[in-house]
PDB file of N, CA and C in Angstrom:
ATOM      1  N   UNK A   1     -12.063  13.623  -4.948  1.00  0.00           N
ATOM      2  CA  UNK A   1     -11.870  13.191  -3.584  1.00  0.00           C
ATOM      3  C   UNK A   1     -10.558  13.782  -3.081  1.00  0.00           C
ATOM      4  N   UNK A   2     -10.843  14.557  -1.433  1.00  0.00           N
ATOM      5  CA  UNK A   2      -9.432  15.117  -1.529  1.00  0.00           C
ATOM      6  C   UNK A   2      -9.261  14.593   0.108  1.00  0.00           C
ATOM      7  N   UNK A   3      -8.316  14.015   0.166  1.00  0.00           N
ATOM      8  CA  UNK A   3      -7.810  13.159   1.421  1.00  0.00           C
ATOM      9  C   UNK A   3      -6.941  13.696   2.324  1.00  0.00           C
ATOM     10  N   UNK A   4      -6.780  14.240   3.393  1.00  0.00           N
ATOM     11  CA  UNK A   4      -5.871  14.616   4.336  1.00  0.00           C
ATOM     12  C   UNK A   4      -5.367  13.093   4.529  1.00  0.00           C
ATOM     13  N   UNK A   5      -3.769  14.048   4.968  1.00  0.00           N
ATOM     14  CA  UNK A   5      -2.658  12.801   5.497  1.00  0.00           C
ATOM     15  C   UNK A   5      -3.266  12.548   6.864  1.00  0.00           C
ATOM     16  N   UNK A   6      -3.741  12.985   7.371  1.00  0.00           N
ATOM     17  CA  UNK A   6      -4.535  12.207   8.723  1.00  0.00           C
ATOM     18  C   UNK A   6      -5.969  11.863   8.383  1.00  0.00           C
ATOM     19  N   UNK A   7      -6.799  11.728   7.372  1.00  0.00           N
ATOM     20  CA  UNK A   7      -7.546  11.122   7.019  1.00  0.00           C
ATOM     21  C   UNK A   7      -7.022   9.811   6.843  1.00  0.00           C
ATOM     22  N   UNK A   8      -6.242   9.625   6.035  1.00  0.00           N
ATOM     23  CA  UNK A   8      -5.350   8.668   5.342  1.00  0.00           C
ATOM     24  C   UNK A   8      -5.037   7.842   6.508  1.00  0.00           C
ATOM     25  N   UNK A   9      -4.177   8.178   6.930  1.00  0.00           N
ATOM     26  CA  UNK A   9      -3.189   7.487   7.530  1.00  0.00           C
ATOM     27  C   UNK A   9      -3.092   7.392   9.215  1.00  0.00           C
ATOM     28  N   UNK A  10      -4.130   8.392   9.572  1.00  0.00           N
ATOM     29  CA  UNK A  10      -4.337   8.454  11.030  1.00  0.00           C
ATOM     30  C   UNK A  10      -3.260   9.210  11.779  1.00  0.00           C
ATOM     31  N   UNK A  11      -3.954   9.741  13.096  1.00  0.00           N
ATOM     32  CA  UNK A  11      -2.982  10.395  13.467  1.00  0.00           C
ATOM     33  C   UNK A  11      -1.936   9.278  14.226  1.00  0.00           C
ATOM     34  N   UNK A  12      -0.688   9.662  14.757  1.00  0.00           N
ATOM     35  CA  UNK A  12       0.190   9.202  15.286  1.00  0.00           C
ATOM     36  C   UNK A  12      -0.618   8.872  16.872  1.00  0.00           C
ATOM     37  N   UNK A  13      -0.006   8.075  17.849  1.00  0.00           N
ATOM     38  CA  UNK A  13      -0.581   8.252  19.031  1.00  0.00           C
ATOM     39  C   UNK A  13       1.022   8.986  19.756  1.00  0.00           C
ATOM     40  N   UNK A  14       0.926   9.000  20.584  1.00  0.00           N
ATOM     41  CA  UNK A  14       1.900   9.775  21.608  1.00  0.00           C
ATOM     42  C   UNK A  14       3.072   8.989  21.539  1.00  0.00           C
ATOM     43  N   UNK A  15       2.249   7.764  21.921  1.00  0.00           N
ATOM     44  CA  UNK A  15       3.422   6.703  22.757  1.00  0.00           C
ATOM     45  C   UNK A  15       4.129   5.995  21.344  1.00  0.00           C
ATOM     46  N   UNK A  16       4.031   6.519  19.796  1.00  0.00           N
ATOM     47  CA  UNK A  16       4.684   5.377  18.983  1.00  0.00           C
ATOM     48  C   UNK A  16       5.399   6.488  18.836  1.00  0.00           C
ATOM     49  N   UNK A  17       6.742   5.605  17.639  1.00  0.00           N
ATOM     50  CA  UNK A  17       7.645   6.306  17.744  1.00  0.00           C
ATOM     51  C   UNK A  17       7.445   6.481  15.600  1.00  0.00           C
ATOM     52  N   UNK A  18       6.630   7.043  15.415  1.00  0.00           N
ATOM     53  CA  UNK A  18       5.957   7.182  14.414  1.00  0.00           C
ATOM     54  C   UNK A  18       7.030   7.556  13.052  1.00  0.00           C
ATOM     55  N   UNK A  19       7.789   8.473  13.168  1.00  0.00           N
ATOM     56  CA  UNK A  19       9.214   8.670  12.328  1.00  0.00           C
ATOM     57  C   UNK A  19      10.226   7.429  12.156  1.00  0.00           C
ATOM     58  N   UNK A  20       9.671   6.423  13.046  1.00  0.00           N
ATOM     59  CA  UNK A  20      10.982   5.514  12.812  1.00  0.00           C
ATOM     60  C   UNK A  20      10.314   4.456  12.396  1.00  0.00           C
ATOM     61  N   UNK A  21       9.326   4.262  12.765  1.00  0.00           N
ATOM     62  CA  UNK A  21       9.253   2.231  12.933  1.00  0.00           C
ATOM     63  C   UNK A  21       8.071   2.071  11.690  1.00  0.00           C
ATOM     64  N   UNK A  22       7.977   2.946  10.423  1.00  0.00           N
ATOM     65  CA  UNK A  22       7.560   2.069   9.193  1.00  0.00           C
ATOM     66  C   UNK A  22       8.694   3.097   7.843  1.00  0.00           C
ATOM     67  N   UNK A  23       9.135   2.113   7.310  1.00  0.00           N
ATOM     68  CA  UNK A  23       9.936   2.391   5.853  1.00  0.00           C
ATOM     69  C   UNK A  23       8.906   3.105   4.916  1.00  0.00           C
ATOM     70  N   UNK A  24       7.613   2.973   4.659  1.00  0.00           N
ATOM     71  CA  UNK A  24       6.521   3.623   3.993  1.00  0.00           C
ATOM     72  C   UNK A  24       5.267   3.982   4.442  1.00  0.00           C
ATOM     73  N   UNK A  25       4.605   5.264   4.518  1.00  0.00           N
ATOM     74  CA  UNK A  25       3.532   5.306   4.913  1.00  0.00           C
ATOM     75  C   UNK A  25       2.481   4.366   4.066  1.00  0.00           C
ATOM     76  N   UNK A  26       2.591   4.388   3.031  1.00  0.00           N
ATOM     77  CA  UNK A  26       1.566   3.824   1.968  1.00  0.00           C
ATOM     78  C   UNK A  26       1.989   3.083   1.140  1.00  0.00           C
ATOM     79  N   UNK A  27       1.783   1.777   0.999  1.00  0.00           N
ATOM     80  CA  UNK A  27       1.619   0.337   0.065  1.00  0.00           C
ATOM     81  C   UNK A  27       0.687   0.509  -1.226  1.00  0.00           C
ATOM     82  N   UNK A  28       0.805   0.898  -2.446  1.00  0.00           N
ATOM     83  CA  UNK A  28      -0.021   0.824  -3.349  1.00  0.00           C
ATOM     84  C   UNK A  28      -0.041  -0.509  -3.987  1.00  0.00           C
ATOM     85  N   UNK A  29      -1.024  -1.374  -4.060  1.00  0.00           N
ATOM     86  CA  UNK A  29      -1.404  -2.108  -4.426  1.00  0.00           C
ATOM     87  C   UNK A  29      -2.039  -2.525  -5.894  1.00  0.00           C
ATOM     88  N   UNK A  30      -1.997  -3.000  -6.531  1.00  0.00           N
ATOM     89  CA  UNK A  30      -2.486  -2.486  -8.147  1.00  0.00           C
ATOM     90  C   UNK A  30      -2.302  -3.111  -8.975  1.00  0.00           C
ATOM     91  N   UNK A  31      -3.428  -3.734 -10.043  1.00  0.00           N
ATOM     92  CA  UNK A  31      -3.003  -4.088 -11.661  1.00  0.00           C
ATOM     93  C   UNK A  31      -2.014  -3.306 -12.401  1.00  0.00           C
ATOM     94  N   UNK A  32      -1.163  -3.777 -12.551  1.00  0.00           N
ATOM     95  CA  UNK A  32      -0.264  -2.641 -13.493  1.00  0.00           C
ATOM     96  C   UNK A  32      -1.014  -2.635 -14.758  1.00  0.00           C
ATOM     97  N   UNK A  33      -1.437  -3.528 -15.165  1.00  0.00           N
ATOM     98  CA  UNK A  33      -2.094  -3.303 -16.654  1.00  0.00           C
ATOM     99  C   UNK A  33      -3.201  -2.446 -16.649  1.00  0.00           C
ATOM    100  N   UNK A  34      -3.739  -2.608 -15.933  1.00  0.00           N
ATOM    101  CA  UNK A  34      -5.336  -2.113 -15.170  1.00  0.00           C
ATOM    102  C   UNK A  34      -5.255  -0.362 -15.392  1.00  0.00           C
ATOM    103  N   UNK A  35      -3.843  -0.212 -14.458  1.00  0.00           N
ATOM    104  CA  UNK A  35      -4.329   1.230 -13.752  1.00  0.00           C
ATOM    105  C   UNK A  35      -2.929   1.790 -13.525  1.00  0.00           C
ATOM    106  N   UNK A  36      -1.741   1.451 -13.431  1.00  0.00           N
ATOM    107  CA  UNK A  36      -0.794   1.987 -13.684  1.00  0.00           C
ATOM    108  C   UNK A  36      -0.121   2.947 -14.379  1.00  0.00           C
ATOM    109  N   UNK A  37      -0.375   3.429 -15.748  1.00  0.00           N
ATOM    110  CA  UNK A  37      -0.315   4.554 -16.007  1.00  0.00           C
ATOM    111  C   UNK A  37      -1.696   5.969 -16.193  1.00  0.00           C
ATOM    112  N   UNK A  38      -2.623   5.237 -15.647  1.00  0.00           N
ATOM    113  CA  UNK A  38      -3.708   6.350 -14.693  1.00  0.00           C
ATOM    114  C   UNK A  38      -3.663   7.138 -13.478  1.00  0.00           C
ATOM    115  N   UNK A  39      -5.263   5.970 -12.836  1.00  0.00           N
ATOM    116  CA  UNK A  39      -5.333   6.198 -11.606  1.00  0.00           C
ATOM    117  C   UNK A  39      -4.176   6.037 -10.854  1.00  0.00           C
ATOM    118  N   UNK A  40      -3.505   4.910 -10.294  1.00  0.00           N
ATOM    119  CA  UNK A  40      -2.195   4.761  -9.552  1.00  0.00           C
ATOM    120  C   UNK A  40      -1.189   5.781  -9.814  1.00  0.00           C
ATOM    121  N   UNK A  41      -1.255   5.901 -11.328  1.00  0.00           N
ATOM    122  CA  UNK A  41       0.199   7.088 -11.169  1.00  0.00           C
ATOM    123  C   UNK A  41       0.095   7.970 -10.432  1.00  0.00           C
ATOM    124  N   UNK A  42      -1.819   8.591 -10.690  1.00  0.00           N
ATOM    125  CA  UNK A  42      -2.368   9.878 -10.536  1.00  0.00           C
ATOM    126  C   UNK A  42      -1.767   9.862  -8.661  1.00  0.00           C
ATOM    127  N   UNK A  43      -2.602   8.746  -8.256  1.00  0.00           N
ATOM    128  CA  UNK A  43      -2.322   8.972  -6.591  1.00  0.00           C
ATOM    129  C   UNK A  43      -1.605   8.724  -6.197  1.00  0.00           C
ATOM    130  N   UNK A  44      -0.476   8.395  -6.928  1.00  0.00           N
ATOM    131  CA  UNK A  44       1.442   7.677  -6.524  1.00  0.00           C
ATOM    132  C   UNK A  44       1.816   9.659  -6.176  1.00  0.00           C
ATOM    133  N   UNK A  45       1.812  10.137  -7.659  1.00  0.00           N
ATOM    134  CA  UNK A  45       2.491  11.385  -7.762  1.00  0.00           C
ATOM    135  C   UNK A  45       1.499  12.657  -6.511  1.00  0.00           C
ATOM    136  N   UNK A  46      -0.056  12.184  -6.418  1.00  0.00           N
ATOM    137  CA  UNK A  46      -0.516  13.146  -5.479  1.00  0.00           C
ATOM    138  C   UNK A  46       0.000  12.816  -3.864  1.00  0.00           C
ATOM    139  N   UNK A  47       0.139  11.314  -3.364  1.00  0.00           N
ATOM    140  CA  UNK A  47       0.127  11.183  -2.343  1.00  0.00           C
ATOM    141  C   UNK A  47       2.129  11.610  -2.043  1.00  0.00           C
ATOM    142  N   UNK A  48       2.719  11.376  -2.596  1.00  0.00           N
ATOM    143  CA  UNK A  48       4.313  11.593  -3.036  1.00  0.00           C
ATOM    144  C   UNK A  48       4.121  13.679  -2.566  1.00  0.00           C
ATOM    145  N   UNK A  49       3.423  14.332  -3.768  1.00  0.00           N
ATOM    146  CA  UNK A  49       3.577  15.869  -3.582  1.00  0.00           C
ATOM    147  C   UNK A  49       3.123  16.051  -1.826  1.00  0.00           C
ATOM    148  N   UNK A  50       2.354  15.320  -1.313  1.00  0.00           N
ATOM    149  CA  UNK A  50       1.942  15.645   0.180  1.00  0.00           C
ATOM    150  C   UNK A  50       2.691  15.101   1.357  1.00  0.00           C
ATOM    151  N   UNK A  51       4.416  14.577   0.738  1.00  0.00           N
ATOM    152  CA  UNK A  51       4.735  14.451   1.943  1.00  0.00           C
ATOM    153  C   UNK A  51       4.686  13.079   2.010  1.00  0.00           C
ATOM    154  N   UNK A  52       4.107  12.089   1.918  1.00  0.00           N
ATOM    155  CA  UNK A  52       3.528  10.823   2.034  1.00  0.00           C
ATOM    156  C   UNK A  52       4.506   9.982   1.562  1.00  0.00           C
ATOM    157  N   UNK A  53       5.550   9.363   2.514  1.00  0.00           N
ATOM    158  CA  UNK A  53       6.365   7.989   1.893  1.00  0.00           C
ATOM    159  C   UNK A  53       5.489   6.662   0.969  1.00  0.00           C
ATOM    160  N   UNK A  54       5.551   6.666  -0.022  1.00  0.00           N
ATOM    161  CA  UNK A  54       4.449   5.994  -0.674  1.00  0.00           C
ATOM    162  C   UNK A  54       5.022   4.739  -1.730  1.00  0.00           C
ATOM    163  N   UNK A  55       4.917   3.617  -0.877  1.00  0.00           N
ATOM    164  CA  UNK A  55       5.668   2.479  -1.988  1.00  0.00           C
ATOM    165  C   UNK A  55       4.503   2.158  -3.612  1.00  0.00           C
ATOM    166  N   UNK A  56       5.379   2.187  -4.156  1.00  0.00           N
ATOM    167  CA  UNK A  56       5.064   1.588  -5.378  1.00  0.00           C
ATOM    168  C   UNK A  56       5.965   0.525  -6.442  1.00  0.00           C
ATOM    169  N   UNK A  57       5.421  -0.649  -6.591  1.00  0.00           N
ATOM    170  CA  UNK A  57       6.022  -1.746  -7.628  1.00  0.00           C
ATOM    171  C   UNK A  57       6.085  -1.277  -9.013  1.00  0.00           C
ATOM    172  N   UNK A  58       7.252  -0.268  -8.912  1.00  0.00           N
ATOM    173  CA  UNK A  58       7.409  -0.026 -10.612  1.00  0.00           C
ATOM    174  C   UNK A  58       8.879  -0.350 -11.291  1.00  0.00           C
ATOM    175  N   UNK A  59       9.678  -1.060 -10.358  1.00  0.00           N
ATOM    176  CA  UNK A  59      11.404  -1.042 -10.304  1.00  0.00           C
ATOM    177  C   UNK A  59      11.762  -2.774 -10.080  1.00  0.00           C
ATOM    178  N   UNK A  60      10.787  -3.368  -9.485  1.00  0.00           N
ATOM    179  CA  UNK A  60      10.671  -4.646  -8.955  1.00  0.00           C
ATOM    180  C   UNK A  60      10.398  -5.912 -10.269  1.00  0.00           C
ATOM    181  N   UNK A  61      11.623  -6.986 -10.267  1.00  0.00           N
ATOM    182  CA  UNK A  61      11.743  -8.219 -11.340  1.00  0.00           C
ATOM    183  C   UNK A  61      10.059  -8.721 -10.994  1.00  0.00           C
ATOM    184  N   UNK A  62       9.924  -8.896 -12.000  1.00  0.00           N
ATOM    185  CA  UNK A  62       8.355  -9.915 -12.184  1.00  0.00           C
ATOM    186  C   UNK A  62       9.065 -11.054 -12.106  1.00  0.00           C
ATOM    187  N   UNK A  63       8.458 -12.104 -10.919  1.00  0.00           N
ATOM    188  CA  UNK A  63       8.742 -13.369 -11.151  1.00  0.00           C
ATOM    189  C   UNK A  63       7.724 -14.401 -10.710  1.00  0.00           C
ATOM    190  N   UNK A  64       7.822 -16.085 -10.622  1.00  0.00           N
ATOM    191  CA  UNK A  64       6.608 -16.690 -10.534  1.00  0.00           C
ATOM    192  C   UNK A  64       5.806 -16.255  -9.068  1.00  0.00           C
ATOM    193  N   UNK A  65       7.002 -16.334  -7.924  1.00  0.00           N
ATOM    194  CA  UNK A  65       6.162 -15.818  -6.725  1.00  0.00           C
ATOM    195  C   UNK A  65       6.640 -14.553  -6.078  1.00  0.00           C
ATOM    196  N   UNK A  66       5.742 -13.884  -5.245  1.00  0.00           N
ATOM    197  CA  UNK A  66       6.093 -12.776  -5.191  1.00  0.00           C
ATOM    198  C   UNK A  66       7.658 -12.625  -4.319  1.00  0.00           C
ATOM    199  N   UNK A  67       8.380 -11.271  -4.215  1.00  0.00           N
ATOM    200  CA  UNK A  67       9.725 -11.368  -3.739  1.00  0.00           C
ATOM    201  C   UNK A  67       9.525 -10.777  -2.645  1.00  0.00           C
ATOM    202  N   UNK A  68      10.655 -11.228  -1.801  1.00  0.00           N
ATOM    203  CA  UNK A  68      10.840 -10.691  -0.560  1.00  0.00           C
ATOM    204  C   UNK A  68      10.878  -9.387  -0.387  1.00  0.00           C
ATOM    205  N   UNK A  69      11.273  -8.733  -1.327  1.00  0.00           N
ATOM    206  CA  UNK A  69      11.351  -6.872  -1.295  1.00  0.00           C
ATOM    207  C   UNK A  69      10.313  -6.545  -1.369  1.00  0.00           C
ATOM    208  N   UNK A  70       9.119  -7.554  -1.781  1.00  0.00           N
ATOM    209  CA  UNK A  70       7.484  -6.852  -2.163  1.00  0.00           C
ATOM    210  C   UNK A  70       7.194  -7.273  -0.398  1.00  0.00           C
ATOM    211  N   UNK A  71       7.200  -8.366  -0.129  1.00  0.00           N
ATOM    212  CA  UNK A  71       6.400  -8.484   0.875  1.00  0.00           C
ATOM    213  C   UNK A  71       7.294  -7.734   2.649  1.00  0.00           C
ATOM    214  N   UNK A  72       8.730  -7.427   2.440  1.00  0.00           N
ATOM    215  CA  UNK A  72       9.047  -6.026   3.360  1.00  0.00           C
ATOM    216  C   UNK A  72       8.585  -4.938   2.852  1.00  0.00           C
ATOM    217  N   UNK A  73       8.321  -4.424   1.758  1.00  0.00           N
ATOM    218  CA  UNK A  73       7.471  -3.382   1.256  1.00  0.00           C
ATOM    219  C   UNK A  73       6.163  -3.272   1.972  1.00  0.00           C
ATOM    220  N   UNK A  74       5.677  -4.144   2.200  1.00  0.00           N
ATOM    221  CA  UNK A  74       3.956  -4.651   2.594  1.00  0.00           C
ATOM    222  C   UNK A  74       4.283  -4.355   4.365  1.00  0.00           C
ATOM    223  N   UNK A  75       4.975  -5.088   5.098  1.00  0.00           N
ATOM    224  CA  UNK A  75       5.312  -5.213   6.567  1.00  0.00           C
ATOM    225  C   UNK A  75       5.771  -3.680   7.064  1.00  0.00           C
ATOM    226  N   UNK A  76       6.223  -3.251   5.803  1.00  0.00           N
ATOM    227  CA  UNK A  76       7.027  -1.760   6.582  1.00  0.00           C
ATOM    228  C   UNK A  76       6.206  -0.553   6.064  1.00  0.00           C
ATOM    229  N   UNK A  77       5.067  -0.989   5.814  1.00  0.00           N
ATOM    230  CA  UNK A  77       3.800   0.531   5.384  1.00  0.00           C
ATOM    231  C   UNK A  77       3.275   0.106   6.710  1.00  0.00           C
ATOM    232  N   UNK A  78       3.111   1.636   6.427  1.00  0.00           N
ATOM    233  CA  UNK A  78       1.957   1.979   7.726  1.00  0.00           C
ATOM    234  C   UNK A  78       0.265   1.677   7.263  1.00  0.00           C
ATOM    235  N   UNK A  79      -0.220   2.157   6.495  1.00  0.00           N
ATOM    236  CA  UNK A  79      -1.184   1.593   5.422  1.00  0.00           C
ATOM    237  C   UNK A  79      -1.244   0.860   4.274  1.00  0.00           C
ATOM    238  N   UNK A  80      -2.115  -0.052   3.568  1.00  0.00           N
ATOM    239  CA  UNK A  80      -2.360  -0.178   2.319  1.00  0.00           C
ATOM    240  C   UNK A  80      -3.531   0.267   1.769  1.00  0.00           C
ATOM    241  N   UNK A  81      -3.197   0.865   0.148  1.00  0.00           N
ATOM    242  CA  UNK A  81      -4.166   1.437  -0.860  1.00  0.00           C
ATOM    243  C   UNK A  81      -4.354  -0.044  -1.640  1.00  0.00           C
ATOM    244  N   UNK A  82      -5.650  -0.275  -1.532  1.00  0.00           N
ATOM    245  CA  UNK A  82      -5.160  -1.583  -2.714  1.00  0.00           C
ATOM    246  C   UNK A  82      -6.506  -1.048  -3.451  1.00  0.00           C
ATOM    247  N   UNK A  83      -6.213  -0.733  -4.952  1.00  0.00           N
ATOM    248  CA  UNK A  83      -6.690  -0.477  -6.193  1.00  0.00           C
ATOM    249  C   UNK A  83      -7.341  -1.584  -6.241  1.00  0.00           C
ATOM    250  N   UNK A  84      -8.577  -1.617  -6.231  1.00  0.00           N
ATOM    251  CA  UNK A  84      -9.182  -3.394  -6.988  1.00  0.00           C
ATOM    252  C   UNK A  84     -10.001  -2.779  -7.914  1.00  0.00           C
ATOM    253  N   UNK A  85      -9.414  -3.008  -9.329  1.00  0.00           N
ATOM    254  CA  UNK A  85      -9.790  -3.098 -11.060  1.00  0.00           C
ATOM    255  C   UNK A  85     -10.234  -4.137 -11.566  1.00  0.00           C
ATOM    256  N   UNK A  86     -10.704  -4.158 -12.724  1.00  0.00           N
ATOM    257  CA  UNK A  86     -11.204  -4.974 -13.216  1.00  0.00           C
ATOM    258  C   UNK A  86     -10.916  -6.320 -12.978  1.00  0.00           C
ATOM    259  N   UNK A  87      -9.120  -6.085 -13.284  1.00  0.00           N
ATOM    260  CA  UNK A  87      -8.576  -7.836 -13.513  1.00  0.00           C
ATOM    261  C   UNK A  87      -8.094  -7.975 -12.555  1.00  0.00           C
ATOM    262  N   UNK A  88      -7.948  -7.200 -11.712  1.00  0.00           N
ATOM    263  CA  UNK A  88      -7.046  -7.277 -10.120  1.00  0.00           C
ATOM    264  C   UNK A  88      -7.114  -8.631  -9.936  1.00  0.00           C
ATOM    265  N   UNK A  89      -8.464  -9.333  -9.754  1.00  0.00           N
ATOM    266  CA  UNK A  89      -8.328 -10.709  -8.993  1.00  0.00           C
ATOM    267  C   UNK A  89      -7.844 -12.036 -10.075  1.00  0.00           C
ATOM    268  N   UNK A  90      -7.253 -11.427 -11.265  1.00  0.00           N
ATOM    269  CA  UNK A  90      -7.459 -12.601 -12.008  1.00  0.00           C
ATOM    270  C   UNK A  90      -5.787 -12.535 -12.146  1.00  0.00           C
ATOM    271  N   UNK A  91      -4.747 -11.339 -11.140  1.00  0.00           N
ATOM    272  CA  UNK A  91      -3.625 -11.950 -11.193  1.00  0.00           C
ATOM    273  C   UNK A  91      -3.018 -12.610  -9.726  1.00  0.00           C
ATOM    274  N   UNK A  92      -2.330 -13.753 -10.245  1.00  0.00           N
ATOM    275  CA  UNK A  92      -2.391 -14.229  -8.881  1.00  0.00           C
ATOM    276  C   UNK A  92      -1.186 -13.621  -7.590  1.00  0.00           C
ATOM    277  N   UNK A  93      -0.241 -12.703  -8.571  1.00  0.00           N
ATOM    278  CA  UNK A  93       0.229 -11.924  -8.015  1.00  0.00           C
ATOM    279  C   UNK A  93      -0.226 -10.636  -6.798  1.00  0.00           C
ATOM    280  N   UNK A  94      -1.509 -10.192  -7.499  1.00  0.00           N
ATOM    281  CA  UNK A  94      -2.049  -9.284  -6.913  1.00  0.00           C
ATOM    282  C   UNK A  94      -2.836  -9.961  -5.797  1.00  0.00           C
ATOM    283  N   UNK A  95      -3.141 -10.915  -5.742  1.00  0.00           N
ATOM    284  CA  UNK A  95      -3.748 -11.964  -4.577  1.00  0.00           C
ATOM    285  C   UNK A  95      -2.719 -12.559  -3.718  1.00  0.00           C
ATOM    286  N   UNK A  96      -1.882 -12.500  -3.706  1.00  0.00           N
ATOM    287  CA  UNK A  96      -0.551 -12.441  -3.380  1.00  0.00           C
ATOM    288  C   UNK A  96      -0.596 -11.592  -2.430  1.00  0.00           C
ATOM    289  N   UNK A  97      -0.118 -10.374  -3.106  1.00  0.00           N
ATOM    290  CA  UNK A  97      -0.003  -8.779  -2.172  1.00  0.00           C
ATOM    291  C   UNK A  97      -1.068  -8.979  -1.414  1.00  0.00           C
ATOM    292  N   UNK A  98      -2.437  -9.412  -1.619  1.00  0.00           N
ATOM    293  CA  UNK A  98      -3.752  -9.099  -0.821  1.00  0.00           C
ATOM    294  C   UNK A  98      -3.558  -9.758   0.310  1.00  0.00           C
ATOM    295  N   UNK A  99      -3.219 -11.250   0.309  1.00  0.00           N
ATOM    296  CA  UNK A  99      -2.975 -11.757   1.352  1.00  0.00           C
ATOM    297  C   UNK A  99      -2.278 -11.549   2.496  1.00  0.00           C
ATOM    298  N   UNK A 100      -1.035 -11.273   1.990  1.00  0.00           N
ATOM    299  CA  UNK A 100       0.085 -10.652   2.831  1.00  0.00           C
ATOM    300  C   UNK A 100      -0.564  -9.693   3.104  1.00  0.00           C
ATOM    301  N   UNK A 101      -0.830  -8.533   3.026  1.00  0.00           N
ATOM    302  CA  UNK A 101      -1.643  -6.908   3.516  1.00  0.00           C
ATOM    303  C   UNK A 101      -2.579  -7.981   4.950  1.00  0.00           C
ATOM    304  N   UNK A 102      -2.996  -8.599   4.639  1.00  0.00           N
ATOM    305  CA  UNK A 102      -4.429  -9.105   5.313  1.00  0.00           C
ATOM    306  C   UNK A 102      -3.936  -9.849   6.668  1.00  0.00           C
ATOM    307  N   UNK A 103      -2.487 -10.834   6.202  1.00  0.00           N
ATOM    308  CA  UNK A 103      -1.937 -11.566   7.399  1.00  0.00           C
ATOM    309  C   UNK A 103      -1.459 -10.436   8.101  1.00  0.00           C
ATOM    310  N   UNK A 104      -0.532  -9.588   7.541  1.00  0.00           N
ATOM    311  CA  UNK A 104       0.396  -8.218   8.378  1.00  0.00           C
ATOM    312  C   UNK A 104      -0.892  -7.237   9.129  1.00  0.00           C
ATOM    313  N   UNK A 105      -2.156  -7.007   8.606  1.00  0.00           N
ATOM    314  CA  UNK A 105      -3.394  -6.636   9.277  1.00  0.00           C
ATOM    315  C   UNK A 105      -3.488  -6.990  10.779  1.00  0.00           C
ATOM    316  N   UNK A 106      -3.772  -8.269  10.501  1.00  0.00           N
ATOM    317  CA  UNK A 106      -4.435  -9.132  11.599  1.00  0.00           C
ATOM    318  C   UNK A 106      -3.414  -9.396  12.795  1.00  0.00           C
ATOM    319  N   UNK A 107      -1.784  -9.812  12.188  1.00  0.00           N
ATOM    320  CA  UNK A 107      -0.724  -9.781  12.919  1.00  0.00           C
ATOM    321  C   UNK A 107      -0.742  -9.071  14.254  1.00  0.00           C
ATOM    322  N   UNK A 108      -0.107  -9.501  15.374  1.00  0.00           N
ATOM    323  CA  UNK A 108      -0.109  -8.594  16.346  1.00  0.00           C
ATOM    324  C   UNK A 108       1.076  -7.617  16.489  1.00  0.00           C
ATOM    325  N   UNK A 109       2.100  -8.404  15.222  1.00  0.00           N
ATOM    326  CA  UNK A 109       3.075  -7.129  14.844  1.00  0.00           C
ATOM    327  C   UNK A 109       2.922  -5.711  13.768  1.00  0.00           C
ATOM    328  N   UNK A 110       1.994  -6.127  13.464  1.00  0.00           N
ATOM    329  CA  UNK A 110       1.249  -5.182  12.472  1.00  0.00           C
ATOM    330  C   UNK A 110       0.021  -4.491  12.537  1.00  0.00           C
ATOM    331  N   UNK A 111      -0.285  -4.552  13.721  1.00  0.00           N
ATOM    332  CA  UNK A 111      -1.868  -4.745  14.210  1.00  0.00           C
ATOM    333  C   UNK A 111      -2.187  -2.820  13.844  1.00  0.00           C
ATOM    334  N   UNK A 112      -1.526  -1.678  13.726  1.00  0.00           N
ATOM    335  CA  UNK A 112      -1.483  -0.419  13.378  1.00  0.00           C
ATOM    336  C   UNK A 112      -1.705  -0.115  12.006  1.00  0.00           C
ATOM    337  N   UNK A 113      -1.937  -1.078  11.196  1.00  0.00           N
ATOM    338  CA  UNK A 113      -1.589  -0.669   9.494  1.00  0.00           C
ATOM    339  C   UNK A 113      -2.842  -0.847   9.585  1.00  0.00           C
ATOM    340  N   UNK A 114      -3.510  -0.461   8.291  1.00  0.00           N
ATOM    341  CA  UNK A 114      -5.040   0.199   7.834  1.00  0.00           C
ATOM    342  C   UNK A 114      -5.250  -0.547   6.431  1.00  0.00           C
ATOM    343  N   UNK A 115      -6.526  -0.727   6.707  1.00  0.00           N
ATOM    344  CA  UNK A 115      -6.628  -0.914   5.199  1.00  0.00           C
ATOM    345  C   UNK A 115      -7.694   0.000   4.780  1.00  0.00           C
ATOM    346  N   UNK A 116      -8.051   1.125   3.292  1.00  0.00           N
ATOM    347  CA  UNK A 116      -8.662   1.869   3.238  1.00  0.00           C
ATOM    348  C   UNK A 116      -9.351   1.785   2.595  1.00  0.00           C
ATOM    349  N   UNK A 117     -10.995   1.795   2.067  1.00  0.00           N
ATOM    350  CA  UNK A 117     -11.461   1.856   1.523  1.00  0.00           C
ATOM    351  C   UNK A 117     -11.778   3.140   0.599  1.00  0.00           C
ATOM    352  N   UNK A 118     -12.094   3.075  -0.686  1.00  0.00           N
ATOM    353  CA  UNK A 118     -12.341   4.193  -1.465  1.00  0.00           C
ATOM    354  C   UNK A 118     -13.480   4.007  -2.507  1.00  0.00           C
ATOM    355  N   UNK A 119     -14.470   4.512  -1.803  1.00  0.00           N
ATOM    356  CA  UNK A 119     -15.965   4.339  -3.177  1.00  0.00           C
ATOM    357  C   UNK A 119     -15.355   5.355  -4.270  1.00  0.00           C
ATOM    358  N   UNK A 120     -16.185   4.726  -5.514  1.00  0.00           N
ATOM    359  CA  UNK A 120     -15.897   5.849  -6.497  1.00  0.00           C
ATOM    360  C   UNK A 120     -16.197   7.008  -6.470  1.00  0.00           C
TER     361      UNK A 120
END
């Protein structure tokens, strides 16, 4: 599967001010146990070589609920990738991230972010 950054991520419209107003184009979402040193790396390091500001939770304290740096991570992408693996739903962390992606979606401050689907 080979994805243009405007596949991805859409084009800009005129009137935003597209360089400034998100910290990441892309939110990766993900089992770390799952898929983290695979698939995710694979499309961390492809979407990264294309240019693509691309957050990833690999630097971030594990703790009981998720942290504020994860969920400005989430508010300041322009999109989310969310990987759903096997165990994805059985951490409650990763249901966590899902939610937040889903409120910042619907938000009318967020109402521009994407969520993408990817068949195998």
């Amino acid at each position: 599967m080979d994805l243009s950054t405007t596949q991805l991520l859409g084009a800009p419209s005129p009137s935003s001010s597209f360089t400034n107003s998100w910290t990441h184009d892309v939110f990766l979402s993900f089992r770390g146990e799952d898929t983290r040193y695979n698939f995710t790396d694979h499309l961390h390091k492809n979407l990264v070589q294309r240019g693509i500001r691309t957050f990833i939770d690999d630097e971030l304290p594990r703790g009981e609920e998720i942290s504020q740096a994860l969920l400005d991570a989430i508010e300041g992408s322009r999109c989310s990738i969310i990987v759903f693996s096997e165990n994805y739903a059985s951490s409650k962390w990763c249901l966590d991230e899902l939610v937040h992606i889903i409120q910042c979606r619907k938000s009318k401050q967020s109402q521009s972010q994407r969520m993408i689907e990817l068949d195998k």
